[in-house]
PDB file of N, CA and C in Angstrom:
ATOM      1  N   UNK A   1      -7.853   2.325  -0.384  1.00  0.00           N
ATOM      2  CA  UNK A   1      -7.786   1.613  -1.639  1.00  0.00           C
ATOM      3  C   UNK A   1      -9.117   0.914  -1.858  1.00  0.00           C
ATOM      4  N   UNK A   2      -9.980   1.168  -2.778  1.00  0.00           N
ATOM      5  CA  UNK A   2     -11.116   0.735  -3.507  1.00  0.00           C
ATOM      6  C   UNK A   2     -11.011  -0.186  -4.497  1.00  0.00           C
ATOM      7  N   UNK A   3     -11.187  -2.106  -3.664  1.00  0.00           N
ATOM      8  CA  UNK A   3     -11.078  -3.243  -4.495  1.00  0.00           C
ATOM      9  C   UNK A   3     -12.379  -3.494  -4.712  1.00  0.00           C
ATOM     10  N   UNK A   4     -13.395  -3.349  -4.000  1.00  0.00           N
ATOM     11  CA  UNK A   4     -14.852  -4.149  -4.217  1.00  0.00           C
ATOM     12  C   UNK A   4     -15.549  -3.386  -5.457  1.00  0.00           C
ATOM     13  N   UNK A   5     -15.859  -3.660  -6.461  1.00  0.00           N
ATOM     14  CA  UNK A   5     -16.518  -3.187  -7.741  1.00  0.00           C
ATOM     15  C   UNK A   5     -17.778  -2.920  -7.326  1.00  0.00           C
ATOM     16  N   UNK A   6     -18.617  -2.415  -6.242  1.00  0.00           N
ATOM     17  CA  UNK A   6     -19.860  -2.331  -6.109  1.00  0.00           C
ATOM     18  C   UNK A   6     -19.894  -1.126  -5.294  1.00  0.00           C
ATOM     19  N   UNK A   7     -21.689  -0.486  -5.602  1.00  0.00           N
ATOM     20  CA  UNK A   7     -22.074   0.544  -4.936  1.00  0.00           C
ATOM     21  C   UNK A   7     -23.043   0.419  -3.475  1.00  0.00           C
ATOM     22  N   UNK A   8     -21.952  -0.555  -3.078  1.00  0.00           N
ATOM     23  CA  UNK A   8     -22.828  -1.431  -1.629  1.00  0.00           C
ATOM     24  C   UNK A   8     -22.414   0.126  -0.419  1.00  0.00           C
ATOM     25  N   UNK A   9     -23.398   0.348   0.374  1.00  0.00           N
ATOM     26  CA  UNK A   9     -22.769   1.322   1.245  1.00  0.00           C
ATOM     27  C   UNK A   9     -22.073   0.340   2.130  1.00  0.00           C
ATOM     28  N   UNK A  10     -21.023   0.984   3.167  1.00  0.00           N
ATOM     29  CA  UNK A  10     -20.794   0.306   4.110  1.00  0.00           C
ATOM     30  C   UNK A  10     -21.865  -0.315   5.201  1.00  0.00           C
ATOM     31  N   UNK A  11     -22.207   0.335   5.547  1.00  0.00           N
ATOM     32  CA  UNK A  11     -23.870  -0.233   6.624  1.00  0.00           C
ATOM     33  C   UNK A  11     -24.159  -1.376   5.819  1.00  0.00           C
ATOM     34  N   UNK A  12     -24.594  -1.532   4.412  1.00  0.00           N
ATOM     35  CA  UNK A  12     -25.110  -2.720   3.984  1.00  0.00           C
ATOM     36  C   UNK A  12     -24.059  -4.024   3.561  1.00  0.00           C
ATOM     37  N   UNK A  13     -22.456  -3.967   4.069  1.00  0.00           N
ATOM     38  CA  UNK A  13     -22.029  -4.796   3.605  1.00  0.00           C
ATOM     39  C   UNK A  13     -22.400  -6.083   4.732  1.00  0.00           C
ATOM     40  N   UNK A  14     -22.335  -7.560   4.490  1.00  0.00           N
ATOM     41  CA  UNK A  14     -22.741  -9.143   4.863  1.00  0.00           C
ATOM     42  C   UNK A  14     -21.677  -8.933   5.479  1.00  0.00           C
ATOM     43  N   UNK A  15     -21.326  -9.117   6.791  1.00  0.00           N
ATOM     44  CA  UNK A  15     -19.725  -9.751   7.010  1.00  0.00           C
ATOM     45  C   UNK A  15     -19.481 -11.276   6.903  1.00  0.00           C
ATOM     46  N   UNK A  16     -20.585 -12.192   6.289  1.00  0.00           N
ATOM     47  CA  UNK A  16     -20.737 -13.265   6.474  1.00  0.00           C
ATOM     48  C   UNK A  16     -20.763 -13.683   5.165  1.00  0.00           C
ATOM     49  N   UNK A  17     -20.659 -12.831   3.883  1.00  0.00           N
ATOM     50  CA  UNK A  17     -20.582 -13.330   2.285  1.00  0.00           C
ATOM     51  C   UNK A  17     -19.801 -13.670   2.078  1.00  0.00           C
ATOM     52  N   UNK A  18     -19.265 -14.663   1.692  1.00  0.00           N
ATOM     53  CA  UNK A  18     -18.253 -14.448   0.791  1.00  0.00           C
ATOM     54  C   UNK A  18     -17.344 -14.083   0.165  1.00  0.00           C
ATOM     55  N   UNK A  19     -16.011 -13.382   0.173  1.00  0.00           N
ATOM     56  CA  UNK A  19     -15.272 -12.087  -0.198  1.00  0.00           C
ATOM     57  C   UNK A  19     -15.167 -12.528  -2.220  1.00  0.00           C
ATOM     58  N   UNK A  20     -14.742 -13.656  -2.708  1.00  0.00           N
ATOM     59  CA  UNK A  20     -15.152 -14.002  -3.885  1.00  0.00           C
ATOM     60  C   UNK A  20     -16.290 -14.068  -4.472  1.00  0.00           C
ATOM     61  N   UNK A  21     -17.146 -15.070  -4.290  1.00  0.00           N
ATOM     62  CA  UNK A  21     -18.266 -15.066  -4.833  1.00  0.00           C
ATOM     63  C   UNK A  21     -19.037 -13.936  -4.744  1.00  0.00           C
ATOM     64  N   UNK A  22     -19.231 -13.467  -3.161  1.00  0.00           N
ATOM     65  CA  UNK A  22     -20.330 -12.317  -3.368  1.00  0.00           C
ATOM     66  C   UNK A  22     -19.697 -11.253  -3.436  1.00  0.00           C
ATOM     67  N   UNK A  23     -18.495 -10.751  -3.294  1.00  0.00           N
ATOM     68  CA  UNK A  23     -17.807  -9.651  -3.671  1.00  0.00           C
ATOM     69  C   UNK A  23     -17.203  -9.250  -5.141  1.00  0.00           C
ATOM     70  N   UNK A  24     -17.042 -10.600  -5.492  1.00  0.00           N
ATOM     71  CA  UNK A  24     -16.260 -10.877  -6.385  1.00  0.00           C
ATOM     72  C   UNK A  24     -14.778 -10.172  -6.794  1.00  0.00           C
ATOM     73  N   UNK A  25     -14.342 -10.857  -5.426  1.00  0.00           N
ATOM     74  CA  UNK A  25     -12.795 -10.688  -5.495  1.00  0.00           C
ATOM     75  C   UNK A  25     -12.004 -11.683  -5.670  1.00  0.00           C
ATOM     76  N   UNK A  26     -11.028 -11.202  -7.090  1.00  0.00           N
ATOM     77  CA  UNK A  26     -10.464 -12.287  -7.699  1.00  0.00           C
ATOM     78  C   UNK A  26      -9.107 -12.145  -6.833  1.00  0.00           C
ATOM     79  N   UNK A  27      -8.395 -13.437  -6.871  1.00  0.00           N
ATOM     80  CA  UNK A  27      -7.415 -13.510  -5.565  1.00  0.00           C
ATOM     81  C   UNK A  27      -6.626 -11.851  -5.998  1.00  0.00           C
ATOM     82  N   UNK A  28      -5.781 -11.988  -6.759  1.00  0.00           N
ATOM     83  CA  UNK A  28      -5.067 -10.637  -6.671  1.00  0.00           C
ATOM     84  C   UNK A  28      -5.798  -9.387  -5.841  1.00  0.00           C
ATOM     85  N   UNK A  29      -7.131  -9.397  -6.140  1.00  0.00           N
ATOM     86  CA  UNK A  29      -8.202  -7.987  -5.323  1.00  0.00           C
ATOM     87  C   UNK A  29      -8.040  -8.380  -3.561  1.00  0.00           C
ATOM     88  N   UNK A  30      -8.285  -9.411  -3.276  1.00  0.00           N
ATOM     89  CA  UNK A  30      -8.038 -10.328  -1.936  1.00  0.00           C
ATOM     90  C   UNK A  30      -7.052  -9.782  -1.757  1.00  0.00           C
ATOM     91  N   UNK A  31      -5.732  -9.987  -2.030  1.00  0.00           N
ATOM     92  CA  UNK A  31      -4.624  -9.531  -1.578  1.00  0.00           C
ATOM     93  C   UNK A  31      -4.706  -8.129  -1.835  1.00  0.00           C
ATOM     94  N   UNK A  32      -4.850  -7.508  -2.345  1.00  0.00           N
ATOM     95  CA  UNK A  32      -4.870  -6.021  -2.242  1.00  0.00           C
ATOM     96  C   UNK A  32      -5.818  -5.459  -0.985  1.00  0.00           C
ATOM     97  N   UNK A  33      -7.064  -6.034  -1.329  1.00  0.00           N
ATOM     98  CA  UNK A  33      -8.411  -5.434   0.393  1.00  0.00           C
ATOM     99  C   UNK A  33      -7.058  -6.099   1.428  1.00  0.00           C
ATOM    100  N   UNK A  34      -6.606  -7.242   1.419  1.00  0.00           N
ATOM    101  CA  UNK A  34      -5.867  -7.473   3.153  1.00  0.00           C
ATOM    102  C   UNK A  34      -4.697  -6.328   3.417  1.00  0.00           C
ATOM    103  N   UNK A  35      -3.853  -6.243   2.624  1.00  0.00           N
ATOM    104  CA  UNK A  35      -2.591  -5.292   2.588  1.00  0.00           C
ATOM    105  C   UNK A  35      -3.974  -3.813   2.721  1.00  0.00           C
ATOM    106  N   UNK A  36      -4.726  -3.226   2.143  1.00  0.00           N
ATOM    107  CA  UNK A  36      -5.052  -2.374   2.694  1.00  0.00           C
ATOM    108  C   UNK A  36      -6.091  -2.454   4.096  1.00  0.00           C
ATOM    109  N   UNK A  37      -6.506  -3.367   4.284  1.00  0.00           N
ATOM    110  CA  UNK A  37      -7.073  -3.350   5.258  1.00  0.00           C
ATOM    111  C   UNK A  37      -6.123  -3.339   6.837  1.00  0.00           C
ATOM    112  N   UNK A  38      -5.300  -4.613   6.537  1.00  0.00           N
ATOM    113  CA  UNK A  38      -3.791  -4.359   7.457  1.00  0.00           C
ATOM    114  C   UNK A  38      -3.135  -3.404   7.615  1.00  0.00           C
ATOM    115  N   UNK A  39      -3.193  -1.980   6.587  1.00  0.00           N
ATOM    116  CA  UNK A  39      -2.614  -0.752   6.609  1.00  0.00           C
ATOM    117  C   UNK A  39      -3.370  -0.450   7.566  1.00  0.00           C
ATOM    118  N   UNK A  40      -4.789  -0.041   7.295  1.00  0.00           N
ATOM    119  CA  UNK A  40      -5.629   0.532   8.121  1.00  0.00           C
ATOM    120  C   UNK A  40      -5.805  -0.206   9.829  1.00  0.00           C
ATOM    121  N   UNK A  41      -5.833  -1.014   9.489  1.00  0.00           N
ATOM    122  CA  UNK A  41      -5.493  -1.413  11.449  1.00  0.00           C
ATOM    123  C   UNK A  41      -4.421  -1.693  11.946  1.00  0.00           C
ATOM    124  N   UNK A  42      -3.136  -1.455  11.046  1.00  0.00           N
ATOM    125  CA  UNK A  42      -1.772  -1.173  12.092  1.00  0.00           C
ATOM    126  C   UNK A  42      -1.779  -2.803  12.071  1.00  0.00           C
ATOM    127  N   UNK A  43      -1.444  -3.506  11.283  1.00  0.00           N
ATOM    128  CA  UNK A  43      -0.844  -5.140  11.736  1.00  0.00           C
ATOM    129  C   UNK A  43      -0.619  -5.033  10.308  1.00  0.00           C
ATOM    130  N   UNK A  44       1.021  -6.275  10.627  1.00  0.00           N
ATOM    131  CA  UNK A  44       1.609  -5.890  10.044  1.00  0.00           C
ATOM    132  C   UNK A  44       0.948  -7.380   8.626  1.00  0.00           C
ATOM    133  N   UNK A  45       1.194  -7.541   7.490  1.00  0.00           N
ATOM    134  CA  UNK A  45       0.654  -8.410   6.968  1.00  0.00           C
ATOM    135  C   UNK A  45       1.400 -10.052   6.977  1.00  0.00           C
ATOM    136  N   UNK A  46       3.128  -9.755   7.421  1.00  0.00           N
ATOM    137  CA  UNK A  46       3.825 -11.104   7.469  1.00  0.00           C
ATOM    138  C   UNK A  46       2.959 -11.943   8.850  1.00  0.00           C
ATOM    139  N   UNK A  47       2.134 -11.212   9.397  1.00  0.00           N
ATOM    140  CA  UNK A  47       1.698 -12.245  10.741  1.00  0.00           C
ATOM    141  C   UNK A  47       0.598 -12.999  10.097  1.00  0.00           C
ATOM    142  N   UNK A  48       0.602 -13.334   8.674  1.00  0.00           N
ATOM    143  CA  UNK A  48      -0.208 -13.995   8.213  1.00  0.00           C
ATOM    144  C   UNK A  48       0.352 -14.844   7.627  1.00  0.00           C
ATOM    145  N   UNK A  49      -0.226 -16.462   7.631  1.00  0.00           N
ATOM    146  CA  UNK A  49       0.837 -17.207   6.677  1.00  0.00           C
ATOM    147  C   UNK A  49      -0.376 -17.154   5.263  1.00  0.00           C
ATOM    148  N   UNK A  50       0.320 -18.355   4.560  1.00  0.00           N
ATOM    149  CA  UNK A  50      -0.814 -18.376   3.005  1.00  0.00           C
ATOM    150  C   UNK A  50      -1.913 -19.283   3.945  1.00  0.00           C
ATOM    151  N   UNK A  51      -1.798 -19.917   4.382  1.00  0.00           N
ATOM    152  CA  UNK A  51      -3.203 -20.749   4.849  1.00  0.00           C
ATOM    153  C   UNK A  51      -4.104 -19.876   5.917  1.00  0.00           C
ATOM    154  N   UNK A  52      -3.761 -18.769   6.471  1.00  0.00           N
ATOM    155  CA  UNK A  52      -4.091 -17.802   6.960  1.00  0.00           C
ATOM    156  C   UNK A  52      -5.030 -17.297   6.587  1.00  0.00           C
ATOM    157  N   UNK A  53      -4.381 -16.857   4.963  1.00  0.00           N
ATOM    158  CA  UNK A  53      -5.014 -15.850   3.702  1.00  0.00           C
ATOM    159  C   UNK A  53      -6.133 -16.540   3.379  1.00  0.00           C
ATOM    160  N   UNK A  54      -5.917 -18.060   3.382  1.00  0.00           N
ATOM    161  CA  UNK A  54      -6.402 -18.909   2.129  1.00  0.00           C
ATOM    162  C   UNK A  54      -8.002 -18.976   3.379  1.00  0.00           C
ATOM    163  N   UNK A  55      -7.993 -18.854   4.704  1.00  0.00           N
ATOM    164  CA  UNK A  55      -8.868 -19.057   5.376  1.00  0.00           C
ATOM    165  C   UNK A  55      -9.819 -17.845   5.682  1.00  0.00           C
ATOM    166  N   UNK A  56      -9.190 -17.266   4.949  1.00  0.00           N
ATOM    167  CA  UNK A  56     -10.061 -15.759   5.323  1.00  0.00           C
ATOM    168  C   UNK A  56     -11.009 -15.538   4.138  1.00  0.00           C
ATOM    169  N   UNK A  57     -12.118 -15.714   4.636  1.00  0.00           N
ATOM    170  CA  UNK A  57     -13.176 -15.805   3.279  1.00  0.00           C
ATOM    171  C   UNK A  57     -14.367 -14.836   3.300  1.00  0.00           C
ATOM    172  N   UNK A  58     -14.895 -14.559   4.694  1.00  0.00           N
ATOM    173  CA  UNK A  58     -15.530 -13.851   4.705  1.00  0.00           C
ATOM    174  C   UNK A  58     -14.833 -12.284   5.213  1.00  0.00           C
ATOM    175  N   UNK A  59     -16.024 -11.192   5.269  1.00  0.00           N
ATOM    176  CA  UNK A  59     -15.457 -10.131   5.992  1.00  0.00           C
ATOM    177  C   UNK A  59     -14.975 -10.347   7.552  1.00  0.00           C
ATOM    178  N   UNK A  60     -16.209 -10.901   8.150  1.00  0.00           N
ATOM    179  CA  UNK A  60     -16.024 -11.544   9.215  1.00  0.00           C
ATOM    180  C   UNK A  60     -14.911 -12.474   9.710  1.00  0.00           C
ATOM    181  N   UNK A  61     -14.505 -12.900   8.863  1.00  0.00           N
ATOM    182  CA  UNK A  61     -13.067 -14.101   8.845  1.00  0.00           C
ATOM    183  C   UNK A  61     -12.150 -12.614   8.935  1.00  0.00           C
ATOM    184  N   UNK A  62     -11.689 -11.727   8.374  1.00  0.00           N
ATOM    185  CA  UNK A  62     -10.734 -10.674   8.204  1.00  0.00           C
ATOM    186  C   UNK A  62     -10.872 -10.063   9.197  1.00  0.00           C
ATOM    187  N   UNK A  63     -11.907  -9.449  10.030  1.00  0.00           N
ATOM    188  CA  UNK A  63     -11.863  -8.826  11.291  1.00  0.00           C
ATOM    189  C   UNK A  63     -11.506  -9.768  12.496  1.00  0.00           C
ATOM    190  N   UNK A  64     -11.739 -10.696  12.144  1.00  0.00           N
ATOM    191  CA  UNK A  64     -11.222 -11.754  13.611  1.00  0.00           C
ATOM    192  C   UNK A  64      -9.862 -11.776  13.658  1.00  0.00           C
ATOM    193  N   UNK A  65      -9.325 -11.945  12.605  1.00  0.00           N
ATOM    194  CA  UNK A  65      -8.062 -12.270  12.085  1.00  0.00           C
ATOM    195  C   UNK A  65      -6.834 -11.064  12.120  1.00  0.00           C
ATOM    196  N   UNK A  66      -7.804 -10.067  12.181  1.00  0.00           N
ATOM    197  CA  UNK A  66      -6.824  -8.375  12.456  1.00  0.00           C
ATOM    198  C   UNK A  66      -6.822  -8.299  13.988  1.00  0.00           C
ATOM    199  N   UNK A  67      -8.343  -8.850  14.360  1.00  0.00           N
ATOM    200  CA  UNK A  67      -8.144  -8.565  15.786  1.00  0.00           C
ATOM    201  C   UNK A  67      -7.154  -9.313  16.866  1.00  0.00           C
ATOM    202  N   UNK A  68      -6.738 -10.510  16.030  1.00  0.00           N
ATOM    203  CA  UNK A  68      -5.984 -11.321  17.001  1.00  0.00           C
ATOM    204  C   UNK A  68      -4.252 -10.709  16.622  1.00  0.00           C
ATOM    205  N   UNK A  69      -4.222 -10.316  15.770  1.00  0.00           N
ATOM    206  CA  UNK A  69      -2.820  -9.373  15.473  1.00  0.00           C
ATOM    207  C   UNK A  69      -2.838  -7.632  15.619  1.00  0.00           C
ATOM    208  N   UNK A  70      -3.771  -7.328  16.398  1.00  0.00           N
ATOM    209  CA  UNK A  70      -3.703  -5.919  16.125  1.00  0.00           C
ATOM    210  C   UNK A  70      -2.812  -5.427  17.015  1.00  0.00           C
ATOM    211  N   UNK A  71      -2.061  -4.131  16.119  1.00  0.00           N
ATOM    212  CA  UNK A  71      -0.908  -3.612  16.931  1.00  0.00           C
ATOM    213  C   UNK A  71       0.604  -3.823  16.690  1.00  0.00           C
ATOM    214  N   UNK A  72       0.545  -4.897  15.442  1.00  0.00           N
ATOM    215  CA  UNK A  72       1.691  -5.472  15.256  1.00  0.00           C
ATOM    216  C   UNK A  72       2.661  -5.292  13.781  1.00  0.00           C
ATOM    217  N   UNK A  73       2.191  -3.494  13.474  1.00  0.00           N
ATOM    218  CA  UNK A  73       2.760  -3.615  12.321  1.00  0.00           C
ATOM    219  C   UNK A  73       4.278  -3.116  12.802  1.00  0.00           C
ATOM    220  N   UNK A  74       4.871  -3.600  11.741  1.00  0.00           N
ATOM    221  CA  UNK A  74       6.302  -2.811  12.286  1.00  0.00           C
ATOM    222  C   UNK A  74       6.470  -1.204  12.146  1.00  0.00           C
TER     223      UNK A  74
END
């Protein structure tokens, strides 16, 4: 699923931007990249609460955050 509106390659994405500002993902897009990103690494998305979500800002914030649940989709 393709939320980020840009022709950034992967190699050049920041894991340290911003997922709003420099992505410009409006919350609904946020929730769509996590549910697909959580598809893609097998965890399940309830192991997240909203302050979870609300803390995940960068890319870097989202890979830490899969990695400490990975394995856990139902």
């Amino acid at each position: 699923m393709r939320v980020l509106d840009s022709d950034t390659a992967p190699a050049d994405l920041d894991p340290d931007l911003d997922l709003a500002s420099g992505y410009c993902l409006t919350s609904l897009n946020k929730v769509l990249f996590l549910m697909s990103a959580c598809d893609d690494a097998k965890v399940d998305l309830s192991s997240f609460t909203e302050a979870d979500v609300a803390a995940m800002r960068t890319l870097r914030d989202v890979v830490t955050a899969l990695e400490q649940h990975a394995g856990t989709a139902a």
